[in-house]
Each structure stands twice: as C-alpha cells, then as structure tokens.
N, C-alpha and C. Protein backbone atom coordinates (compact mmCIF):
# COMPACT_ATOMS: atom_id res chain seq x y z
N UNK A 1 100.14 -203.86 -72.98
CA UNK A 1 100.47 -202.55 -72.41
C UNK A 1 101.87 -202.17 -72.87
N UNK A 2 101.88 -200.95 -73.57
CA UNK A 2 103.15 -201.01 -73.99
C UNK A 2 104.05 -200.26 -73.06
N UNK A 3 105.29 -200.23 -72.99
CA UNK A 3 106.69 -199.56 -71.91
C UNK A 3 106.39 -198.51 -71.60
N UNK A 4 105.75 -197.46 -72.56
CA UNK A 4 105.57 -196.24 -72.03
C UNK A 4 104.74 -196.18 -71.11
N UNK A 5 103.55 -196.52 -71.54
CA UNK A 5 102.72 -196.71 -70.38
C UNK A 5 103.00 -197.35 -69.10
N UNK A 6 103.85 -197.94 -69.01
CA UNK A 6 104.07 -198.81 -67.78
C UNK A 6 105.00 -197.72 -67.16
N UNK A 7 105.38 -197.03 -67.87
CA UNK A 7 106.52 -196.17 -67.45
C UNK A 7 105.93 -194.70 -66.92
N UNK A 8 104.77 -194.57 -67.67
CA UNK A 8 104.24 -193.52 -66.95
C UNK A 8 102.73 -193.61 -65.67
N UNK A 9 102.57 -194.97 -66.00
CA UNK A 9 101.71 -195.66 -64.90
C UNK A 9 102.88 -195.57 -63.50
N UNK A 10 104.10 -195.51 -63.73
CA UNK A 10 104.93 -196.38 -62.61
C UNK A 10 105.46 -194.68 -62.14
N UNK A 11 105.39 -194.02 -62.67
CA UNK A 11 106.17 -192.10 -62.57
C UNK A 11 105.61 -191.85 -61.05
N UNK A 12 104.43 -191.79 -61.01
CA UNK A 12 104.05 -191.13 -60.11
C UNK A 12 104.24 -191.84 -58.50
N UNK A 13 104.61 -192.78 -58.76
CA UNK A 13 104.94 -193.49 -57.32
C UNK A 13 106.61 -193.50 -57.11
N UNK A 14 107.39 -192.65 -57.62
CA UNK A 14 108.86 -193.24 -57.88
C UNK A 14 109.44 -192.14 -57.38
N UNK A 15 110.29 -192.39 -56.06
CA UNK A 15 110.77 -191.91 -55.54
C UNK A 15 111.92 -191.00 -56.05
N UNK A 16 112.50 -189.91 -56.05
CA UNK A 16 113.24 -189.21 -56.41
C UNK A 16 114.77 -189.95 -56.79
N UNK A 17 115.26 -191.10 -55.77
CA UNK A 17 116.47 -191.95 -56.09
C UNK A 17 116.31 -193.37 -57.10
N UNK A 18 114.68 -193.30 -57.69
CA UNK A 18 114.44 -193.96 -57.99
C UNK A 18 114.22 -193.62 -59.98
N UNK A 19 114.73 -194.20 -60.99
CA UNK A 19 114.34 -193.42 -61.95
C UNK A 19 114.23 -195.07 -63.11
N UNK A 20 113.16 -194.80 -63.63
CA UNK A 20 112.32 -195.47 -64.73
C UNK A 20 112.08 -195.12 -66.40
N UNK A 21 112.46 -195.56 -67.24
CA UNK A 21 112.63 -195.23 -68.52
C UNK A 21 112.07 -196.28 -69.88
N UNK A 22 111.25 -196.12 -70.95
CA UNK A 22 110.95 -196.88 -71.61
C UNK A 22 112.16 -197.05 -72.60
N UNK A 23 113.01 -197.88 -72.78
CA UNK A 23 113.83 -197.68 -74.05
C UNK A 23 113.16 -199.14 -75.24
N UNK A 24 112.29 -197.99 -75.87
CA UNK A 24 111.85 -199.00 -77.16
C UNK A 24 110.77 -199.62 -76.32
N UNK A 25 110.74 -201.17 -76.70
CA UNK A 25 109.70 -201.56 -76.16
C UNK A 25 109.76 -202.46 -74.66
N UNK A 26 110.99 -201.91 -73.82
CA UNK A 26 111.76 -202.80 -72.19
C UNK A 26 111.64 -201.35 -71.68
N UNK A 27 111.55 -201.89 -70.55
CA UNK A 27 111.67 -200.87 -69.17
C UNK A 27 112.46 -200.95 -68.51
N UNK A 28 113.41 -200.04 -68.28
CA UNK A 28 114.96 -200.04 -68.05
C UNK A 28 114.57 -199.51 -66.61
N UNK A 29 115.62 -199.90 -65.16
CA UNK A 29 114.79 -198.88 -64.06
C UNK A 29 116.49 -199.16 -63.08
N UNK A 30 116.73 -197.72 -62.44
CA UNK A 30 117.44 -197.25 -62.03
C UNK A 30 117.58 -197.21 -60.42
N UNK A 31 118.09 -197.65 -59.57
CA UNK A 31 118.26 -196.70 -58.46
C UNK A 31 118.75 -196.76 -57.92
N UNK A 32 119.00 -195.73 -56.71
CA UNK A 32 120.52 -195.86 -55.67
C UNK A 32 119.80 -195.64 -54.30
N UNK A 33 120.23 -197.23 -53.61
CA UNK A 33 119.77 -197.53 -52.65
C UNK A 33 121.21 -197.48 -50.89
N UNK A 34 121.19 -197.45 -50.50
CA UNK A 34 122.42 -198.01 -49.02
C UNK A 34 122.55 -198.84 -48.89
N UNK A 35 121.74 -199.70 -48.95
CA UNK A 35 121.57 -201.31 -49.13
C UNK A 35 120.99 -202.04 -49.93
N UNK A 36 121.82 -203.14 -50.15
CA UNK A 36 121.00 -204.30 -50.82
C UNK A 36 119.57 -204.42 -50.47
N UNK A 37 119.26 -204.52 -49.40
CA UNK A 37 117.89 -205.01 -48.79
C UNK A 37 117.27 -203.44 -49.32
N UNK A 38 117.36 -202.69 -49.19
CA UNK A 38 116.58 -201.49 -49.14
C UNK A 38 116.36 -201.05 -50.50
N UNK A 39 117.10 -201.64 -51.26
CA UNK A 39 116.75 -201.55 -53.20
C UNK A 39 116.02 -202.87 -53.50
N UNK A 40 116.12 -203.85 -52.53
CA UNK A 40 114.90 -205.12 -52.95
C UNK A 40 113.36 -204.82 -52.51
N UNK A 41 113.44 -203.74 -51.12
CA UNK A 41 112.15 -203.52 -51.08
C UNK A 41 111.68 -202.62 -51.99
N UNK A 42 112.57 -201.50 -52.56
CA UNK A 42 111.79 -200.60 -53.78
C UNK A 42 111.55 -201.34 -54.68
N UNK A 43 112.89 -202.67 -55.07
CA UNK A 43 112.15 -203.35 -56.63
C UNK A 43 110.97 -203.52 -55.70
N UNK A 44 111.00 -204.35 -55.36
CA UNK A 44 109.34 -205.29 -54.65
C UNK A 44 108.15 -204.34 -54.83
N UNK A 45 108.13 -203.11 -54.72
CA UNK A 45 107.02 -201.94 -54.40
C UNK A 45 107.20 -201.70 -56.11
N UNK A 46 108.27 -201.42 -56.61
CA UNK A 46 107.69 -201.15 -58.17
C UNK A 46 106.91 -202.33 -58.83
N UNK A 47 107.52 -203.35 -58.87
CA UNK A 47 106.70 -204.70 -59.14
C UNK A 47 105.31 -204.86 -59.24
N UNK A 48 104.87 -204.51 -57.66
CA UNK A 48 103.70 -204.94 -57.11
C UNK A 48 102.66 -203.85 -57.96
N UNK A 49 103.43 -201.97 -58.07
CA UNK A 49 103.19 -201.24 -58.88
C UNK A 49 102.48 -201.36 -60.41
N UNK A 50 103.81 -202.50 -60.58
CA UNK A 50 103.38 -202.97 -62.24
C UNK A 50 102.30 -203.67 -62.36
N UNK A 51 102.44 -204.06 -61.60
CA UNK A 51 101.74 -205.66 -61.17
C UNK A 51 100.17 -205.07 -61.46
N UNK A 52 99.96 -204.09 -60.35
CA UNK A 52 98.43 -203.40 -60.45
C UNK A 52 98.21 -202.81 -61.87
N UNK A 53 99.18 -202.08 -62.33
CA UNK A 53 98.97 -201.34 -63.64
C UNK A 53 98.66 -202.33 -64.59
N UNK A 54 99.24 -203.78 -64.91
CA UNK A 54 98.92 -204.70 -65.75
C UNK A 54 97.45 -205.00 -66.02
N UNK A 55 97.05 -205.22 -64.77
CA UNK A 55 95.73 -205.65 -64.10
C UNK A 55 94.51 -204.56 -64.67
N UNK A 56 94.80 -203.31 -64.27
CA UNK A 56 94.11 -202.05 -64.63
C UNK A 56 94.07 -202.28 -66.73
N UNK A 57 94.97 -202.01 -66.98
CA UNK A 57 94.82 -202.15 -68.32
C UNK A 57 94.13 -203.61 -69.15
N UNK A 58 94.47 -204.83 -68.23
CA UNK A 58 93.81 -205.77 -68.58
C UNK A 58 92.12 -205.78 -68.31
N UNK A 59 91.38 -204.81 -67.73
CA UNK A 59 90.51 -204.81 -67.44
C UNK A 59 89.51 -203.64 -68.33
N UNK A 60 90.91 -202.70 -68.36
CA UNK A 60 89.90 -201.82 -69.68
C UNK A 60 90.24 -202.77 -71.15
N UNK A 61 90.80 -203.49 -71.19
CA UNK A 61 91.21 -203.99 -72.51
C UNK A 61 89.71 -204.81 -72.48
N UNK A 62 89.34 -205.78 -72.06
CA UNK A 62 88.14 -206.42 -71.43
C UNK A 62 87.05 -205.45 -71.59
N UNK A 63 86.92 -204.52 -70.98
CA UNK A 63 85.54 -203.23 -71.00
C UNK A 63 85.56 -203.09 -72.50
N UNK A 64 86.73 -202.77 -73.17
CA UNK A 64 87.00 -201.91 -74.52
C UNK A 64 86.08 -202.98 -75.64
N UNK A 65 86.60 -204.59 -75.11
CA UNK A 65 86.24 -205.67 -75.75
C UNK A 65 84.91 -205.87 -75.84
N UNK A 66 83.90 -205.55 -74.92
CA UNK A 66 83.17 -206.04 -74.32
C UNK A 66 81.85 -204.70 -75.00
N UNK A 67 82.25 -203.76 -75.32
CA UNK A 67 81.62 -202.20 -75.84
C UNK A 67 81.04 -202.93 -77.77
C-alpha cells in the first residue's frame, strides 16, 4: 500500500487539529493536542485507522490475486 493511499485512506477520519501527509514514500502526521495523553489517544485512533486500511488493501490484493 503505498503513502498516498494510506494518506488518503486516513483523510477522512482526521480531525481538523489533526493533519497527515505522504512525503515520498513515509507518512509524516501532525498534530496539536493539550495534552500528552490526548495526542496518544489520536495517535492510537490513527493507528488502529491504518491498521484497518492495511487489512482492507491486503484483502483486495488477495481478491485481485485470486481473479
């Protein structure tokens, strides 16, 4: 899955203080939180984000394989 995609898989869940960018082939990700704790639960929620998007693409990669 390449950065962009992860980057535009990850857009639509990303909070306005929250900002995400492919540079090349890494995913660079931004944000301004009040707290420590309160920017570990957004990483944690983008993660889990990625996490699903990996999964999704590993599964059409599999279908694509499988055609």
């Amino acid at each position: 899955m390449t950065a962009r995609r992860v980057v535009d898989a990850l857009h639509a869940d990303n909070p306005a203080f929250v900002f995400v960018e492919a540079v090349g082939s890494d995913i660079e990700i931004r944000l301004t939180a009040r707290s420590a704790s309160s920017a570990r639960t957004t990483l944690e929620d983008l993660l889990a984000c990625l996490r699903a998007a990996e999964r999704t693409a590993a599964g059409r990669a599999e279908t694509a394989n499988e055609a």
